[in-house]
N, C-alpha and C. Protein backbone atom coordinates (compact mmCIF):
# COMPACT_ATOMS: atom_id res chain seq x y z
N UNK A 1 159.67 128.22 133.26
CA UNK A 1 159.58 126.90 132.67
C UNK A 1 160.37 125.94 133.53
N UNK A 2 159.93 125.33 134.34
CA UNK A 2 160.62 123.90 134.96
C UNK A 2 160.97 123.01 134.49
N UNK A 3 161.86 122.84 135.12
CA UNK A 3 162.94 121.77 133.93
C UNK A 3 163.77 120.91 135.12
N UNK A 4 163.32 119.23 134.70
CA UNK A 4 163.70 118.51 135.76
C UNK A 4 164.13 116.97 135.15
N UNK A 5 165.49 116.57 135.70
CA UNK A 5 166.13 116.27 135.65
C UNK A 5 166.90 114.64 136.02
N UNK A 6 166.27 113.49 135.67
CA UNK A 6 166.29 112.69 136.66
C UNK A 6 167.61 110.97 136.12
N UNK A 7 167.96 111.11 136.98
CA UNK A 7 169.02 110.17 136.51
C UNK A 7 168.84 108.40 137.24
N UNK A 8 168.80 107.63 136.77
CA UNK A 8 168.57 106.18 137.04
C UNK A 8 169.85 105.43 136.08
N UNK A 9 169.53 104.18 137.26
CA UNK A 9 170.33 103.25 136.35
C UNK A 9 169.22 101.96 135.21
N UNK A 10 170.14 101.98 134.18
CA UNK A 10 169.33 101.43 133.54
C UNK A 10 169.46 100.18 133.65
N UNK A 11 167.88 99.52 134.15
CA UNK A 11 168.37 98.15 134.49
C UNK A 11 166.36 97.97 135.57
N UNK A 12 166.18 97.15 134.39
CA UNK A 12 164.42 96.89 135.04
C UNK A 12 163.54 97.69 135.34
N UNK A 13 163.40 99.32 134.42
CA UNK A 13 162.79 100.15 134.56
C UNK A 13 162.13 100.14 133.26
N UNK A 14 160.49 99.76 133.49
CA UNK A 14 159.36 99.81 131.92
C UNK A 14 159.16 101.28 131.88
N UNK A 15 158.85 101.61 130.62
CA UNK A 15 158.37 102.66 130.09
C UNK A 15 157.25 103.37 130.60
N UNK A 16 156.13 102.36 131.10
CA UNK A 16 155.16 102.83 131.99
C UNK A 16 155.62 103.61 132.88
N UNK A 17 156.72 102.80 133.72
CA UNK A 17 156.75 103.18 134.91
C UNK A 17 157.57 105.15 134.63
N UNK A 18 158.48 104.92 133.70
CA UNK A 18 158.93 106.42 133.58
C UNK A 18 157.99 107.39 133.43
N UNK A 19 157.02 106.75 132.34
CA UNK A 19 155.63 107.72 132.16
C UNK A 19 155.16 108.09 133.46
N UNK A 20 154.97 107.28 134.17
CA UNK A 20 154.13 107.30 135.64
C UNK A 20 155.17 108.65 136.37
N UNK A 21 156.15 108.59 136.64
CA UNK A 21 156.99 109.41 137.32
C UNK A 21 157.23 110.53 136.57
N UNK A 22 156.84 111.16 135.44
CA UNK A 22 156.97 111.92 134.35
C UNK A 22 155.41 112.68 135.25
N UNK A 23 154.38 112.21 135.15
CA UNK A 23 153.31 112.24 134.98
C UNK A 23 152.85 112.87 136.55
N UNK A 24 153.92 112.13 137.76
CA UNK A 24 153.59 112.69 138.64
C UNK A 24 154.76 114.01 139.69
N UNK A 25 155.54 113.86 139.06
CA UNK A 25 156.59 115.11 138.83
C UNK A 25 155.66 116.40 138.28
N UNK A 26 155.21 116.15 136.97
CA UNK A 26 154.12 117.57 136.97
C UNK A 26 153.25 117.63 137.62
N UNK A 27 152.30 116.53 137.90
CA UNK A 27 151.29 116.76 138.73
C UNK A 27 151.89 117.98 139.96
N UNK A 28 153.17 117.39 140.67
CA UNK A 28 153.49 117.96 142.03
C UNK A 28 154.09 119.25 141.69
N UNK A 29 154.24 119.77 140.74
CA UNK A 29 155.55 121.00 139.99
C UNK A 29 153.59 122.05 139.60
N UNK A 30 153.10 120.96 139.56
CA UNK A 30 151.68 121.69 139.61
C UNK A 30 150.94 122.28 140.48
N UNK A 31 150.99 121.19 141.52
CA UNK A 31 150.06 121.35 142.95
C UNK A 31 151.16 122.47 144.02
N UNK A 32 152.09 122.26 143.59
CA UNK A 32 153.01 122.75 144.95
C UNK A 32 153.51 124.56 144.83
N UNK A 33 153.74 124.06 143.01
CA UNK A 33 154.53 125.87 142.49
C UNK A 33 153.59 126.01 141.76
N UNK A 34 152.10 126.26 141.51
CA UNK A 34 151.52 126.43 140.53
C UNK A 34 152.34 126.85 139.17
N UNK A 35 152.43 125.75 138.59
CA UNK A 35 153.40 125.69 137.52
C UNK A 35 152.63 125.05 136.03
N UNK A 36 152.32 125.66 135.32
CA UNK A 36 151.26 124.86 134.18
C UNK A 36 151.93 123.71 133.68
N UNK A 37 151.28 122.45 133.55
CA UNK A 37 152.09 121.46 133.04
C UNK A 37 152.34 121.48 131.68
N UNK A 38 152.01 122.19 130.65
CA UNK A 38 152.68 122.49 129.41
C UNK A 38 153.85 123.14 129.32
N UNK A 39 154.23 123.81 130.47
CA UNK A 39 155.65 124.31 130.93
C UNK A 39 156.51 123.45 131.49
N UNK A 40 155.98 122.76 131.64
CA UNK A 40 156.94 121.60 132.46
C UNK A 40 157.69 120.32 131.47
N UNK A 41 158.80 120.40 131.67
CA UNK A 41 160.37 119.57 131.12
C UNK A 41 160.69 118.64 132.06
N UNK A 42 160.08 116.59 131.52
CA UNK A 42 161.36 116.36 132.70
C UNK A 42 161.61 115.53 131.94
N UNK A 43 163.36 115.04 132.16
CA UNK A 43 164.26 114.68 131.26
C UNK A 43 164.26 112.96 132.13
N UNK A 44 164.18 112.11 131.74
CA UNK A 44 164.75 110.98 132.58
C UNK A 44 165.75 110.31 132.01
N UNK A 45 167.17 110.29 132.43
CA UNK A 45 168.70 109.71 131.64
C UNK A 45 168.51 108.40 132.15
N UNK A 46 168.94 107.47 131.69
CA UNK A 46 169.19 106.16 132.28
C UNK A 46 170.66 106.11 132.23
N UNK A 47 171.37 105.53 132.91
CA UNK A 47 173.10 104.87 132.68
C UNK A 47 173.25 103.99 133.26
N UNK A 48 174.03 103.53 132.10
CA UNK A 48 174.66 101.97 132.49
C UNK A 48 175.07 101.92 134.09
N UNK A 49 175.14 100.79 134.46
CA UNK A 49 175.88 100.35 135.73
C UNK A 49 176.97 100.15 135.60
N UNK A 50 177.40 100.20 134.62
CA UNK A 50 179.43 100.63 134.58
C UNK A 50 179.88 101.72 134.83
N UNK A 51 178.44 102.37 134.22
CA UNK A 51 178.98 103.93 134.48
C UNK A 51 178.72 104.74 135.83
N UNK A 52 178.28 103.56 136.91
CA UNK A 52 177.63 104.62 137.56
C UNK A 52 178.18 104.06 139.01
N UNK A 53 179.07 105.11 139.88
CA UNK A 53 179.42 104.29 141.06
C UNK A 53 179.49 105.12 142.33
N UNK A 54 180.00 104.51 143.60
CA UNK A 54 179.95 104.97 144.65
C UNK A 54 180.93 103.97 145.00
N UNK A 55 181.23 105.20 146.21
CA UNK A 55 182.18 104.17 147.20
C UNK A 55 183.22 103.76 146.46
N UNK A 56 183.87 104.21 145.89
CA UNK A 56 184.93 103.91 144.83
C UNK A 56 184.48 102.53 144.15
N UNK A 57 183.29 102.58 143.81
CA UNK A 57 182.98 101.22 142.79
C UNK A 57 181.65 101.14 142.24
N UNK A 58 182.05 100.45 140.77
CA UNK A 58 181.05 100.69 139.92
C UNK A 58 179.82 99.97 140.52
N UNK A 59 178.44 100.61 140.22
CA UNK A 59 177.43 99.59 140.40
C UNK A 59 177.31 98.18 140.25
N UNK A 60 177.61 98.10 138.95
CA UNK A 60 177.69 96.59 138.49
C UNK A 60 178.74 96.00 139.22
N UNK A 61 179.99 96.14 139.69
CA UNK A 61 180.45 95.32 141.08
C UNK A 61 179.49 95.13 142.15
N UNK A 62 179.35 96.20 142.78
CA UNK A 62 178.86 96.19 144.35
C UNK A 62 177.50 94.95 143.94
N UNK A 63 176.95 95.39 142.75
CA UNK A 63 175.27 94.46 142.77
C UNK A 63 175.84 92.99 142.75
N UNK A 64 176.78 93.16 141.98
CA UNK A 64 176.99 91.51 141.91
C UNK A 64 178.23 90.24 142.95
N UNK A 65 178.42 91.36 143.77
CA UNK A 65 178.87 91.16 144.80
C UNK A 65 180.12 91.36 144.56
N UNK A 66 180.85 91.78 144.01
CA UNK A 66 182.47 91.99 143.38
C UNK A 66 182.93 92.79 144.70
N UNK A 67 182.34 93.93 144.86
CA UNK A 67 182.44 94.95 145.53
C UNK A 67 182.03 95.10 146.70
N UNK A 68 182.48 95.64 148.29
CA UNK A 68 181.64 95.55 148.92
C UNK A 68 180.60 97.07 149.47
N UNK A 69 179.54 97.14 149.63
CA UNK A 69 178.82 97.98 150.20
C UNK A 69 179.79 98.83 150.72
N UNK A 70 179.15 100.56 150.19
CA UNK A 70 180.01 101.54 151.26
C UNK A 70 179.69 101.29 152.89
């Protein structure tokens, strides 16, 4: 059973579009590992941009210019 895992920040991502990437994650978990898509799990997390950083700094700095680029 494949089980997949995908983490984004939340911030201008429609529902379509997760469907769409849901949709073609099995397709490829299909075509590649013959893997039945009724077996197939994929999880998509969203998190805040407070919560989410690099370069010693949160997203929401670096985007809004607080911060600079690693």
């Amino acid at each position: 059973m494949p089980f997949v895992s995908i983490r984004i920040t939340r911030e201008g991502v429609t529902a379509g579009q997760k469907a769409q990437v849901i949709r073609e994650v099995t397709e490829t978990l299909e075509r590649v590992l013959n893997k039945p898509p009724a077996w197939t799990h994929v999880v998509i997390e969203e998190v805040d941009t407070d919560n989410w950083g690099y370069g010693g700094h949160t997203t929401t700095a670096i985007r809004e210019g607080k911060a600079p680029l690693p």
